[in-house]
N, C-alpha and C. Protein backbone atom coordinates (compact mmCIF):
# COMPACT_ATOMS: atom_id res chain seq x y z
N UNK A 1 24.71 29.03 93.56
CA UNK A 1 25.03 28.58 92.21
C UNK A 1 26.55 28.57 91.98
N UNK A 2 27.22 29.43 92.44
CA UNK A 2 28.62 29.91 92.14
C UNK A 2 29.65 28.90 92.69
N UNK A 3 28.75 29.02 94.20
CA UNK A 3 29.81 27.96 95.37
C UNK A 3 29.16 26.31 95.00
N UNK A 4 28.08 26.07 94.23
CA UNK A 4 28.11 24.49 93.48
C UNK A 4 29.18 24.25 92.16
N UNK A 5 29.30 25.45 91.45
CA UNK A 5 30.19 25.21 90.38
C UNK A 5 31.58 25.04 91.16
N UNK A 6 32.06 25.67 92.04
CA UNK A 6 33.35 25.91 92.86
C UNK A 6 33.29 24.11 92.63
N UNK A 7 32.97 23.26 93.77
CA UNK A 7 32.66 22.24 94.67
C UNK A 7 32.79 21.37 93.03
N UNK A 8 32.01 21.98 92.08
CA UNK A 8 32.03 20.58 91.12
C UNK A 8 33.92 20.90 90.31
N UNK A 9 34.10 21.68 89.96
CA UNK A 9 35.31 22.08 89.75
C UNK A 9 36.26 21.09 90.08
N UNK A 10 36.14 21.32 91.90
CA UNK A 10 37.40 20.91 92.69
C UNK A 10 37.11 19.23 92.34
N UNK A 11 36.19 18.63 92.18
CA UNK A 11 36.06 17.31 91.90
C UNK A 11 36.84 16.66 90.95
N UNK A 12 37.39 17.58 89.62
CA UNK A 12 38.52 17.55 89.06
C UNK A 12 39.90 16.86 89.36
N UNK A 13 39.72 17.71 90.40
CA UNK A 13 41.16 17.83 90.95
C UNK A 13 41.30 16.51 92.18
N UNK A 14 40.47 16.07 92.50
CA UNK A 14 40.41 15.00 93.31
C UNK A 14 39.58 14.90 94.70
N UNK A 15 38.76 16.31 95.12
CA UNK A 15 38.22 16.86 95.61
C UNK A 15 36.55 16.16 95.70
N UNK A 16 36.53 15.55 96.86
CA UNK A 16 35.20 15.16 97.00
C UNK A 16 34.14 16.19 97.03
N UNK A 17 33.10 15.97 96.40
CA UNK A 17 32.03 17.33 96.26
C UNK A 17 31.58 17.65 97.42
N UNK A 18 32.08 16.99 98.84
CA UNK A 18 30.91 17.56 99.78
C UNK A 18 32.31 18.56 100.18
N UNK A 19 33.66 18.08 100.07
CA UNK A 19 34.86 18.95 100.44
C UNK A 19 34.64 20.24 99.63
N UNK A 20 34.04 20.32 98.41
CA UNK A 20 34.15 21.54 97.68
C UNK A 20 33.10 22.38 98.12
N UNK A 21 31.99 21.72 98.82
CA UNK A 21 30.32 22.92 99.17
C UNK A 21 31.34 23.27 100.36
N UNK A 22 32.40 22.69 101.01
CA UNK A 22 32.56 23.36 102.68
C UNK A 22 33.32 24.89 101.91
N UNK A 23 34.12 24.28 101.15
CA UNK A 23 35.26 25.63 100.23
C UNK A 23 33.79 26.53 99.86
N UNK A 24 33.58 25.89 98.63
CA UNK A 24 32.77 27.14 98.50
C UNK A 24 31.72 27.91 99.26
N UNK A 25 31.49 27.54 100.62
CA UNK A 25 30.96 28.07 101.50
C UNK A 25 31.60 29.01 102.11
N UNK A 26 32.72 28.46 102.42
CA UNK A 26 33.47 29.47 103.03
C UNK A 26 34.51 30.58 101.92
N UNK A 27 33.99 30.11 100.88
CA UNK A 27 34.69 31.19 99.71
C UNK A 27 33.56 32.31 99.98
N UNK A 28 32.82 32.18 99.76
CA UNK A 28 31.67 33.06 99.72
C UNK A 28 31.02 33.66 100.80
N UNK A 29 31.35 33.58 101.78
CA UNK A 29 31.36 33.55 102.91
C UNK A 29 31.91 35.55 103.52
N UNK A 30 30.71 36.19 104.11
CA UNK A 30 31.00 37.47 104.32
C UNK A 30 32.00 37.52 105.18
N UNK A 31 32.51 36.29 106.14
CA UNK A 31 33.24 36.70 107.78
C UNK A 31 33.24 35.18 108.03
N UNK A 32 34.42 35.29 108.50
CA UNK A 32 34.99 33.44 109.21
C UNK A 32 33.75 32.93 110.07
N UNK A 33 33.59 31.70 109.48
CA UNK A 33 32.46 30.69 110.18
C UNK A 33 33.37 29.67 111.01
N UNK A 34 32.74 29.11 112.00
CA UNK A 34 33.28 28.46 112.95
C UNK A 34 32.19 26.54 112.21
N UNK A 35 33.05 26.08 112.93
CA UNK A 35 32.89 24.60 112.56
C UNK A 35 31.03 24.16 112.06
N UNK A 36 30.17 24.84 113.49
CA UNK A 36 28.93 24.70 113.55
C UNK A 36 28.06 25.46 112.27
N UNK A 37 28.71 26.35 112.30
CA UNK A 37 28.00 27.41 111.38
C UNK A 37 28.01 26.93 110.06
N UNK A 38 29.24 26.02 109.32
CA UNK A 38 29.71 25.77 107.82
C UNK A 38 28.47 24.02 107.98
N UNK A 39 28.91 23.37 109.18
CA UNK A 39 27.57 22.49 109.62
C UNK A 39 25.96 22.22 108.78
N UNK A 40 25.82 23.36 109.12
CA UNK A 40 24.57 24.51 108.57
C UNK A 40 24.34 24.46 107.42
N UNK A 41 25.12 25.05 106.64
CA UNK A 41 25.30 25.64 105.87
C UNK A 41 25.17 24.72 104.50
N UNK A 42 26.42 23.62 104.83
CA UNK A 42 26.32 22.26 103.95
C UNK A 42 25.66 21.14 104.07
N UNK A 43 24.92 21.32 105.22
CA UNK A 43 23.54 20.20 105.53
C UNK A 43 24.52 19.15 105.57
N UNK A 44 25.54 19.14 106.41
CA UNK A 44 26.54 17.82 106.76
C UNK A 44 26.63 17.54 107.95
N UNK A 45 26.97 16.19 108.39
CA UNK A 45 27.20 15.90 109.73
C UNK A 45 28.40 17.00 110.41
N UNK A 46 28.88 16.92 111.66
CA UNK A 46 30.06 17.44 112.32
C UNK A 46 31.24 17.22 111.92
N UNK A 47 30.83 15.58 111.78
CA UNK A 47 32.37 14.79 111.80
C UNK A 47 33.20 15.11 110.23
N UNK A 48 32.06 14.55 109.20
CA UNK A 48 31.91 15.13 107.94
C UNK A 48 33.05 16.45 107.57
N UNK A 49 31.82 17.44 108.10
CA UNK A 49 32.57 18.95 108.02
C UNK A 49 34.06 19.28 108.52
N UNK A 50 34.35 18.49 109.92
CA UNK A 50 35.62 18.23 110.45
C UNK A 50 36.72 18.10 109.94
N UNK A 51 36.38 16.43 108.92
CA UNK A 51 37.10 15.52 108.17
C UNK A 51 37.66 16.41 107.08
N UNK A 52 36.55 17.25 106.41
CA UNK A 52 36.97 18.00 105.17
C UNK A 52 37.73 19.55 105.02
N UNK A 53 37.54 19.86 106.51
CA UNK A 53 38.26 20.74 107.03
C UNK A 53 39.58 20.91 106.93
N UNK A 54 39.89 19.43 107.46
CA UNK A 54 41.33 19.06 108.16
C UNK A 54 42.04 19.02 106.73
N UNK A 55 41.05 18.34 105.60
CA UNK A 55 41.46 18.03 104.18
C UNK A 55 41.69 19.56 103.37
N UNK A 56 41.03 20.78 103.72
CA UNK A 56 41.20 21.61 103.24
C UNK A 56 42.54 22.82 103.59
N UNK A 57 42.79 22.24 105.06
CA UNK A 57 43.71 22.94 105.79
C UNK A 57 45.02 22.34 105.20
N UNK A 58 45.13 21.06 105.26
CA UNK A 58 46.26 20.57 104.74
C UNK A 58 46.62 20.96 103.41
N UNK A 59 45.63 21.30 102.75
CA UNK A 59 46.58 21.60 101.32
C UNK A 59 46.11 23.25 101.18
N UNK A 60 46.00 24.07 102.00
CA UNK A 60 46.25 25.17 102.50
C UNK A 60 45.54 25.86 101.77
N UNK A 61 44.08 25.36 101.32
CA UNK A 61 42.62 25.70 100.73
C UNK A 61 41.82 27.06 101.49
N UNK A 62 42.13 26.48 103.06
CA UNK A 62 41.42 26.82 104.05
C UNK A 62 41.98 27.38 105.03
N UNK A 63 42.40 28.52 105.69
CA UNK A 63 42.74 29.13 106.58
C UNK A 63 42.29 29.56 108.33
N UNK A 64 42.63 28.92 109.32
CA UNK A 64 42.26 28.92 110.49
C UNK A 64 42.45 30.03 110.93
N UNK A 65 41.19 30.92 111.48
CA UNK A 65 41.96 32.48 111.61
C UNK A 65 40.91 32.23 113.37
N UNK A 66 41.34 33.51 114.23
CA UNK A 66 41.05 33.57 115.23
C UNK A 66 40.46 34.68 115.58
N UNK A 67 39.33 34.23 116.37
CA UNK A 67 38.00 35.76 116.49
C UNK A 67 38.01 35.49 117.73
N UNK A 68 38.35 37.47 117.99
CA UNK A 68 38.50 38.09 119.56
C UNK A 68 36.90 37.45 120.04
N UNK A 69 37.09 37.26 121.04
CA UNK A 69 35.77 36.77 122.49
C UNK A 69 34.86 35.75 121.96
N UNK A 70 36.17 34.88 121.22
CA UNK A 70 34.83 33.86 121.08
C UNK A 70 36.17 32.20 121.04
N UNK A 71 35.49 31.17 121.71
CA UNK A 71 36.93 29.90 121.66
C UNK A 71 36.75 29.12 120.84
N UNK A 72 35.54 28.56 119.89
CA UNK A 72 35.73 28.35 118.59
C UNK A 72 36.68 28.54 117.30
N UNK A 73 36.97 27.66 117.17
CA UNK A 73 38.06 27.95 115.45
C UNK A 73 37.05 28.43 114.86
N UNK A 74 37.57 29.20 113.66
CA UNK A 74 37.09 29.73 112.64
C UNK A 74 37.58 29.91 111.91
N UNK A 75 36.88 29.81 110.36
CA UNK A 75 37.72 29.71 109.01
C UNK A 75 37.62 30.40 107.94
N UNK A 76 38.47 30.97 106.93
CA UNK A 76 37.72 31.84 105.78
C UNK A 76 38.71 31.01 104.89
N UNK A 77 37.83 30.96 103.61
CA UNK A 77 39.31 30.25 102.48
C UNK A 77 39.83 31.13 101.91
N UNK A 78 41.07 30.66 101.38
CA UNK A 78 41.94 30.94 100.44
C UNK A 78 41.29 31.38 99.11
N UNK A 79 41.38 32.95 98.51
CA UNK A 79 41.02 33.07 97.59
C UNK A 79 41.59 33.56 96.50
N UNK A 80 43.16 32.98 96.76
CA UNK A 80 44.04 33.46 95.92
C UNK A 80 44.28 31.94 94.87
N UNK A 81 43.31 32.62 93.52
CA UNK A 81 43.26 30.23 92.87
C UNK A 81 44.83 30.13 92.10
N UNK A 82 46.04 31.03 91.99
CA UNK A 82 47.01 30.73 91.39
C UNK A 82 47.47 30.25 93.00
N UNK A 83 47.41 30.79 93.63
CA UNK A 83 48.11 29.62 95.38
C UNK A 83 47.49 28.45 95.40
N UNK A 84 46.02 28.29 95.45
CA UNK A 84 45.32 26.96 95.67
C UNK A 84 46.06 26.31 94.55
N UNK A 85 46.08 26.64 93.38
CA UNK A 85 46.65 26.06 92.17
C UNK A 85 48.31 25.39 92.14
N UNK A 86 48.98 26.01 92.71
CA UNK A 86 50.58 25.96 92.59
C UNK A 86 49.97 25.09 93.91
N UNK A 87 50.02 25.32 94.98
CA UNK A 87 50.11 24.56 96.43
C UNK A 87 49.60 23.18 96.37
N UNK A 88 48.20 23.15 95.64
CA UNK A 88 47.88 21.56 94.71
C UNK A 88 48.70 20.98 94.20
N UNK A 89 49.01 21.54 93.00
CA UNK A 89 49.72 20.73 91.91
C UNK A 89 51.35 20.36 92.36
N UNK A 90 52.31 21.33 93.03
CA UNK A 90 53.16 21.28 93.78
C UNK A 90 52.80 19.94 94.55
N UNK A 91 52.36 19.98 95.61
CA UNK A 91 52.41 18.86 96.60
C UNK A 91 52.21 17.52 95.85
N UNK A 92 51.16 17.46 94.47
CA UNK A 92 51.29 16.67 93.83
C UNK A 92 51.96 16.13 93.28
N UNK A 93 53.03 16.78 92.59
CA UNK A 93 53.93 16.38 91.93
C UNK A 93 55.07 15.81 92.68
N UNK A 94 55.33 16.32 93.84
CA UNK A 94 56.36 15.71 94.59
C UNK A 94 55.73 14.98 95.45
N UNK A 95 54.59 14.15 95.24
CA UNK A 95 53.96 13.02 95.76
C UNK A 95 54.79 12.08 94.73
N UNK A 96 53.82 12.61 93.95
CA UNK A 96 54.35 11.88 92.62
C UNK A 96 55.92 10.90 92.27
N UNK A 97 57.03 12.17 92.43
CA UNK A 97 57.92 12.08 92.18
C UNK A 97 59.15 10.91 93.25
N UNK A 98 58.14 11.04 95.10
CA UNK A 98 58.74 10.45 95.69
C UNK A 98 58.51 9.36 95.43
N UNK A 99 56.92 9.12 95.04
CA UNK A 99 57.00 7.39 95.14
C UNK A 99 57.73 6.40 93.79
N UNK A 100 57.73 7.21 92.93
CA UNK A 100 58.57 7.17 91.94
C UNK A 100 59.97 6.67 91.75
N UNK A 101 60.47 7.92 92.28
CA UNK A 101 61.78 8.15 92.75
C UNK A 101 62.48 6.62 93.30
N UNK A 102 61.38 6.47 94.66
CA UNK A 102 62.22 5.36 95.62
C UNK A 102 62.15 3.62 95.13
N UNK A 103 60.56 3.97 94.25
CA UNK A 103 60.80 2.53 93.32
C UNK A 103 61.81 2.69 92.07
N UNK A 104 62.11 3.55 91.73
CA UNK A 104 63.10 3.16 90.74
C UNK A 104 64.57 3.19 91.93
N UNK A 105 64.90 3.74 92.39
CA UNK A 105 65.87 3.27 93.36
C UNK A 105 66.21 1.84 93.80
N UNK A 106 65.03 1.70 94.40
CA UNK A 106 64.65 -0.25 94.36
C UNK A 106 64.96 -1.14 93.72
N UNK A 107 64.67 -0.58 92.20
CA UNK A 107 65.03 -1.57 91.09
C UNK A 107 66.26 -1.54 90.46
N UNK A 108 66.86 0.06 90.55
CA UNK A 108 67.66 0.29 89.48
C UNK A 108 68.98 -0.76 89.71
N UNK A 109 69.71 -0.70 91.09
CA UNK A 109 70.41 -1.58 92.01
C UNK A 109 70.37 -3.19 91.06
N UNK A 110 69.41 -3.72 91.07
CA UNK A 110 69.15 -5.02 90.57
C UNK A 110 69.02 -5.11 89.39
N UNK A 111 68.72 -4.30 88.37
CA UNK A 111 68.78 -4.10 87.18
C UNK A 111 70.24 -4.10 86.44
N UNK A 112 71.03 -2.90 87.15
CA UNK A 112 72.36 -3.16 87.02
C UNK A 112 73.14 -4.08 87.34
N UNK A 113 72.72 -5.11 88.16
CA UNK A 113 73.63 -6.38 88.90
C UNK A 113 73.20 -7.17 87.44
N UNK A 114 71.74 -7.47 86.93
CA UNK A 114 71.26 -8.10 85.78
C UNK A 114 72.16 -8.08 84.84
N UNK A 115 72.07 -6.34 84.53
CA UNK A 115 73.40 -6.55 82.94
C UNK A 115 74.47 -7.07 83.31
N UNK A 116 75.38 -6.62 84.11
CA UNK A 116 76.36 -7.19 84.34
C UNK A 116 76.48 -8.68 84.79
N UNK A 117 76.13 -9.41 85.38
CA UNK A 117 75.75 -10.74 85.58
C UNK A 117 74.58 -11.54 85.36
N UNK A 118 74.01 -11.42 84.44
CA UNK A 118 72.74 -11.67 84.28
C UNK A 118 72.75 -12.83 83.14
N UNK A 119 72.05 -13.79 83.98
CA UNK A 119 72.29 -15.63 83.06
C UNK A 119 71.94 -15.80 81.77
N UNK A 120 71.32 -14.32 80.84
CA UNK A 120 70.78 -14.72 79.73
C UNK A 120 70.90 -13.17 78.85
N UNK A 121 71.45 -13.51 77.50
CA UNK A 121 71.67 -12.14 76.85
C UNK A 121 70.23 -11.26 76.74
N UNK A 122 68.90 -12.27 76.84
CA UNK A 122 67.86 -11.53 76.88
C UNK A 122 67.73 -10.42 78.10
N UNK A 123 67.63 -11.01 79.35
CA UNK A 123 67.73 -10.87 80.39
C UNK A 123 68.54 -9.34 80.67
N UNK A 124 69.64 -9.55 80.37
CA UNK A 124 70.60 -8.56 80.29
C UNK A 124 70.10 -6.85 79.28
N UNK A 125 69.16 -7.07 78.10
CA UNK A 125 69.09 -6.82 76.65
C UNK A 125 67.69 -6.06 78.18
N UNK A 126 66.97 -6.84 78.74
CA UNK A 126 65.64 -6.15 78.88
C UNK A 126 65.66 -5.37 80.17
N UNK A 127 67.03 -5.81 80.73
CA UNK A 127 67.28 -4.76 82.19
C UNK A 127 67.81 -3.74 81.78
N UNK A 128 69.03 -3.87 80.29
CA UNK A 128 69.19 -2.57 80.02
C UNK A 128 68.25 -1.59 79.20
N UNK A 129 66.78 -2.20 79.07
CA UNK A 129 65.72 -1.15 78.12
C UNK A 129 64.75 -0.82 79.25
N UNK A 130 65.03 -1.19 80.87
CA UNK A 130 64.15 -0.83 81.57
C UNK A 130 65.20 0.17 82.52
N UNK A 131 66.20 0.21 82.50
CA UNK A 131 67.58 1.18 82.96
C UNK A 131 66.87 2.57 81.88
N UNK A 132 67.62 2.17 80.71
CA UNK A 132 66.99 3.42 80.14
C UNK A 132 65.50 4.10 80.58
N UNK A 133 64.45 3.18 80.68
CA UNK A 133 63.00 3.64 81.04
C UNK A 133 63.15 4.44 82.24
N UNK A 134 64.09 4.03 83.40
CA UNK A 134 64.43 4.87 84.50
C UNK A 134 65.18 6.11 84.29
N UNK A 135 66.10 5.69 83.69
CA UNK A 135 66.58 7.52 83.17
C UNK A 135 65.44 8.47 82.97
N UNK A 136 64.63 8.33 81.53
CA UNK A 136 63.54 8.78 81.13
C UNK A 136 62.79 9.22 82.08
N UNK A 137 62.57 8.09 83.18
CA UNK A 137 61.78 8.91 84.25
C UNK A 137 62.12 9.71 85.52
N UNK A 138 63.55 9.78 85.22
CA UNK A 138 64.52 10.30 86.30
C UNK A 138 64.53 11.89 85.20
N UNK A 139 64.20 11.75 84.08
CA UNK A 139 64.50 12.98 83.45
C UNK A 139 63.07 14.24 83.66
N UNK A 140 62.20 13.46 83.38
CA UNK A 140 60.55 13.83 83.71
C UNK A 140 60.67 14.23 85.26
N UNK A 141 60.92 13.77 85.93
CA UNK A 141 61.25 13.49 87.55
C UNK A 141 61.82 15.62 87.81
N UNK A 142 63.47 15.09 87.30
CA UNK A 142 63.84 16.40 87.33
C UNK A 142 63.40 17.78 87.05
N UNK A 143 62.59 17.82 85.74
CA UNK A 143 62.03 18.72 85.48
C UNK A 143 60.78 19.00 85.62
N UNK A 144 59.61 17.70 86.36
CA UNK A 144 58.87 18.51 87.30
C UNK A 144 59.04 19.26 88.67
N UNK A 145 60.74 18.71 88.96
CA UNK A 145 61.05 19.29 90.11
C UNK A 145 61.42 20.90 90.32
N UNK A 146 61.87 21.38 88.39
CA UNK A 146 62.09 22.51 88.43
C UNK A 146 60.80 23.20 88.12
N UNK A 147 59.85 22.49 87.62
CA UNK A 147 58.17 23.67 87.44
C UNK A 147 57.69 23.53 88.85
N UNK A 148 57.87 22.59 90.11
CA UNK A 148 57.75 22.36 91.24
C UNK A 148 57.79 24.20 91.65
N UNK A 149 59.39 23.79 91.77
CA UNK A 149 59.88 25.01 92.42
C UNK A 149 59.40 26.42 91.54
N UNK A 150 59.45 26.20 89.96
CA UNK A 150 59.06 27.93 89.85
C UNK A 150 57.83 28.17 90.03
N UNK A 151 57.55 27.35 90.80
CA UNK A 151 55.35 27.23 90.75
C UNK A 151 55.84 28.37 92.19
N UNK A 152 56.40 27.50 92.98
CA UNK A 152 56.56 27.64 94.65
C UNK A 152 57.21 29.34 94.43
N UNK A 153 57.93 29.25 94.19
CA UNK A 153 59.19 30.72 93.95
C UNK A 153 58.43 31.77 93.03
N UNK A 154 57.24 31.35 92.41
CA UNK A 154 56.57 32.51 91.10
C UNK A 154 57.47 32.97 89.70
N UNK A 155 58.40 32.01 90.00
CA UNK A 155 59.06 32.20 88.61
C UNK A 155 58.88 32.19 87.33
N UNK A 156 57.09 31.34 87.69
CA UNK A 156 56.35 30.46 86.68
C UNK A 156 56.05 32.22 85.53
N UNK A 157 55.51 33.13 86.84
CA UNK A 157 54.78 34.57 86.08
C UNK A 157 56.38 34.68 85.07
N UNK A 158 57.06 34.27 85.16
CA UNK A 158 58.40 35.45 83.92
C UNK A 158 57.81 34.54 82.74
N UNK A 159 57.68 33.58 83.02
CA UNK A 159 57.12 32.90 81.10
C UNK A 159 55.91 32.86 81.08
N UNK A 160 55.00 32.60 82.68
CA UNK A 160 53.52 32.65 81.63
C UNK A 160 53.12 34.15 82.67
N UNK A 161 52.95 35.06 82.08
CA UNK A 161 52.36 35.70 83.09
C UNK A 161 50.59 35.46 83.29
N UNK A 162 50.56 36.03 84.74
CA UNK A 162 49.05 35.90 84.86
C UNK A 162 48.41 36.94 84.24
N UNK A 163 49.11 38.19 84.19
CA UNK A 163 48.19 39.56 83.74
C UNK A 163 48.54 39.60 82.57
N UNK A 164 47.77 40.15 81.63
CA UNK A 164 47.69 40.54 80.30
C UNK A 164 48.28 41.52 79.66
N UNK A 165 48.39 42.09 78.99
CA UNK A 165 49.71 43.34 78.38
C UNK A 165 49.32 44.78 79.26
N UNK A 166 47.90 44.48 79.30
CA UNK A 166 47.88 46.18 79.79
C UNK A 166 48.24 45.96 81.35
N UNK A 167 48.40 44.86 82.08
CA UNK A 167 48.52 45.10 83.07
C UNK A 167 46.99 44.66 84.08
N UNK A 168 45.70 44.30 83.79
CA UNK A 168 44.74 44.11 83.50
C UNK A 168 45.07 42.39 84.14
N UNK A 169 44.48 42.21 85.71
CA UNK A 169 44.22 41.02 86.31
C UNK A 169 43.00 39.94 85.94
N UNK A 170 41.99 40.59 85.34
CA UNK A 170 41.02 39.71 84.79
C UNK A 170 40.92 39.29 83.69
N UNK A 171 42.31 38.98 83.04
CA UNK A 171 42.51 38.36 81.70
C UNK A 171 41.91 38.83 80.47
N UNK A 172 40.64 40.32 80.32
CA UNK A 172 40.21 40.96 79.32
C UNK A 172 40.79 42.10 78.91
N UNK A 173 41.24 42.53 77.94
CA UNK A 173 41.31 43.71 77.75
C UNK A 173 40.10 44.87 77.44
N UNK A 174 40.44 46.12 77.65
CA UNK A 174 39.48 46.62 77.86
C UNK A 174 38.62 46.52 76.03
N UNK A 175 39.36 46.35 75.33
CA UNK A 175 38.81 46.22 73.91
C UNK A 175 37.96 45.06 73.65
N UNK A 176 38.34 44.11 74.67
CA UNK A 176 37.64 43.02 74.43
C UNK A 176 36.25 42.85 75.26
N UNK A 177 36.41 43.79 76.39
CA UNK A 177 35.39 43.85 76.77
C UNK A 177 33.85 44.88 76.46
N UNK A 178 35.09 45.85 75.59
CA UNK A 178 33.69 46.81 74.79
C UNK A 178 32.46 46.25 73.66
N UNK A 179 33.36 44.96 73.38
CA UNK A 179 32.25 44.53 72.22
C UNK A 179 31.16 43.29 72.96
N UNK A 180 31.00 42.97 74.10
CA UNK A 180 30.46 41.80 75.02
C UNK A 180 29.57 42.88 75.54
């Protein structure tokens, strides 16, 4: 039940649901399973399980760990969700930001040749309101680059922290939990 809510979750985030039963399999999971075993487990082909593997490793969901006397990979996930969280959204954003980035680069060049030589006061009037639109997004740009980094660096905990006043990792206080 737990590791279907996981799997529908990650679907959110862009996460195909059969990628989220392999996570939450291996979230839940007593001891690193090897390729065949998670197989099993998610009633998926090889290749399947493989594919979503490789997808979970890359954004560093999923951890390849190594078991004495045996030559199989094996895997346990990541169960730290402010890392899965920052390591997501991070890589995202500077997805984001490159492809961004290099099309306004592209344009900005020709935009500016526009105002300045540009055959028509309109012409001129609408390269300089799409110049500005690039600033704007050169400004957005920058300052996901700095929540980028305090995601990466944990700088993020000095303004939002994760723990609660008493110190208390599961977001309840104990007062709040006496009346539940």
């Amino acid at each position: 039940m737990l590791s279907s809510a996981i799997a529908q979750t990650m679907v959110i985030y862009g996460v195909t649901p059969s990628v989220g039963r392999i996570y939450g399999t291996l979230y839940f999971a007593d001891r690193p399973l090897n390729l065949d075993e998670i197989k099993d487990e998610v009633a998926m082909s090889k290749g399947s399980v493989s594919t979503g593997l490789r997808e979970l490793l890359d954004t560093e969901m999923v951890i390849k760990v190594w078991k004495k006397g045996e030559r199989k990979d094996h895997f346990i996930a990541e169960k730290d969700f402010f890392r899965n969280f920052f390591t997501f959204f991070v890589k995202m954003l500077r997805q984001e930001r490159n492809i961004i980035y290099r099309a306004n680069e592209q344009v900005e060049g020709k935009l500016k040749e526009i105002v300045v030589n540009g055959e028509s006061e309109e012409a001129k009037e609408m390269a300089k309101k799409d110049l500005i639109d690039i600033e704007r997004t050169n400004t957005y740009f920058d300052w996901t680059l700095k929540l980028a980094n305090a995601m990466e660096s944990g700088d993020i905990f000095n303004f939002i922290p994760k723990y609660n006043q008493e110190g208390d990792d599961t977001g309840y206080s104990e007062d709040s939990t006496r009346n539940h």
